[in-house]
Protein backbone atom coordinates (compact mmCIF):
# COMPACT_ATOMS: atom_id res chain seq x y z
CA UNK A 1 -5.73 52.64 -27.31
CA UNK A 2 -4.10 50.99 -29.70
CA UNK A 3 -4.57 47.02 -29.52
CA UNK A 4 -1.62 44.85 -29.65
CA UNK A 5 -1.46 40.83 -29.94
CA UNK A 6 -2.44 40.38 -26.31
CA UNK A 7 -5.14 43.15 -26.11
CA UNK A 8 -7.30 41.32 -28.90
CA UNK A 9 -6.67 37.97 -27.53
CA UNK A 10 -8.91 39.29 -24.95
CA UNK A 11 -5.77 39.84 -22.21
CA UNK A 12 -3.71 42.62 -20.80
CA UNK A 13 -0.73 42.76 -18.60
CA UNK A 14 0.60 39.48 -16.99
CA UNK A 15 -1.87 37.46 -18.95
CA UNK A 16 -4.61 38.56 -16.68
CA UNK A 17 -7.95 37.96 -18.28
CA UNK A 18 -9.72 41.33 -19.67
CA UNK A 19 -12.80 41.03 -17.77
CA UNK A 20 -10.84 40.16 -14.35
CA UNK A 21 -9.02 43.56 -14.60
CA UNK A 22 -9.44 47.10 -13.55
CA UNK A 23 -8.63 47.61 -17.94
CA UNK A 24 -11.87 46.13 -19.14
CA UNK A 25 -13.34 49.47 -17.34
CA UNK A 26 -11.35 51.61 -19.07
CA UNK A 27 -12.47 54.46 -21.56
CA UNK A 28 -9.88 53.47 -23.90
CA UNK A 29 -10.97 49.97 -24.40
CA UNK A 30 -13.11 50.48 -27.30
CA UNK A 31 -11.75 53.99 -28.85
CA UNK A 32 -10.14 54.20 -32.72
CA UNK A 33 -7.68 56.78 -30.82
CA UNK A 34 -3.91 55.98 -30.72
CA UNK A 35 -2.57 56.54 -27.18
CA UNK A 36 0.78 56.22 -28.18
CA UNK A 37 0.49 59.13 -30.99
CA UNK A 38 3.09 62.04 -30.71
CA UNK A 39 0.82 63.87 -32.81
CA UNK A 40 0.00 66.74 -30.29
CA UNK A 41 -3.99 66.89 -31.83
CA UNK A 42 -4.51 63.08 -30.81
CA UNK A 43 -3.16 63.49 -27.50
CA UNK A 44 -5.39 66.20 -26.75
CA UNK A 45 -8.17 63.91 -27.72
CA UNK A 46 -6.87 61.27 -25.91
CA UNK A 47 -6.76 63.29 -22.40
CA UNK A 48 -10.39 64.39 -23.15
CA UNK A 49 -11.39 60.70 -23.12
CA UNK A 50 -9.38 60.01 -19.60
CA UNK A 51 -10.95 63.22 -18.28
CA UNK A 52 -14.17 60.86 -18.55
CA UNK A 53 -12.34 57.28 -17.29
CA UNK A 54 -13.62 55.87 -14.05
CA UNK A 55 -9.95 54.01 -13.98
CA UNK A 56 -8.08 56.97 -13.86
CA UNK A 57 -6.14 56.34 -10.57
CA UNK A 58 -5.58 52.17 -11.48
CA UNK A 59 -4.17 53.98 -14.93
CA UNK A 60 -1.75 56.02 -13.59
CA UNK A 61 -0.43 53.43 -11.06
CA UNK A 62 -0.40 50.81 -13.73
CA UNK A 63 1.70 53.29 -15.93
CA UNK A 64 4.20 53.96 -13.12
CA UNK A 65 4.66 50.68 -12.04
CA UNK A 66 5.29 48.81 -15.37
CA UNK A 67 7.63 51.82 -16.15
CA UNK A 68 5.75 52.62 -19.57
CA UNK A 69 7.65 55.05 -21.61
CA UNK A 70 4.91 56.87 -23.73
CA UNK A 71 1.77 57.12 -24.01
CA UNK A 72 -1.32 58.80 -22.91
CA UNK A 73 -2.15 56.96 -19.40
CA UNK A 74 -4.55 58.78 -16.85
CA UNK A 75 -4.90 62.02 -18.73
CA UNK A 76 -0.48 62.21 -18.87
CA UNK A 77 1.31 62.46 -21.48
CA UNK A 78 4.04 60.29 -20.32
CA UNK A 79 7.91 60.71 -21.14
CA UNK A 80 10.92 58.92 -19.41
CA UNK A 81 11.10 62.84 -17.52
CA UNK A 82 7.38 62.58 -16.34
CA UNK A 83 7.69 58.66 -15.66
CA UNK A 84 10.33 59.60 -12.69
CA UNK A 85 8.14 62.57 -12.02
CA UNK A 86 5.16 60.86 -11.40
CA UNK A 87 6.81 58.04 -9.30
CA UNK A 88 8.30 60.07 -7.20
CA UNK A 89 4.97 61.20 -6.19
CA UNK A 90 3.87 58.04 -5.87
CA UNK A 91 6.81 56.94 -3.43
CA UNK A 92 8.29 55.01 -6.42
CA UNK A 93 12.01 54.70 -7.11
């Protein structure tokens, strides 16, 4: 996944310490790969390296919750259309 200012800083969402979080698990972590690519090649790498996430399911609910518009979270390619999809089955407004 890409890194932004709080990602090297050593935090994710919230300000919650890396190593405290479900994140520091994830199979992203330490990949080159840009999750936020449109490029249709990436993304399919990108979903091969969630096929292999133990996080999968804190992914997804992280990517519904905080609304993210784009992206590759939990193996979906997400879209403002597969945001509301996905939180509906969720139970999410």
């Amino acid at each position: 996944m890409q890194r932004d200012a709080r990602v090297q800083a050593g935090t994710w969402s919230g300000g919650l310490p890396a190593r405290m979080s479900w994140q520091a698990m994830a199979a992203c972590r330490r990949s080159p790969l840009d999750f936020f690519s449109a490029d249709p090649g990436i993304q399919g790498q990108c979903i091969a390296l969630c096929r292999r996430c133990a996080v999968t399911e804190q992914c997804l609910r992280y990517a519904v919750e905080t609304r993210e518009p784009e992206g590759v979270w939990a193996g979906e390619v997400f879209s403002r259309r597969r945001l509301r999809a996905l939180a509906q089955q969720l139970g999410r407004s």
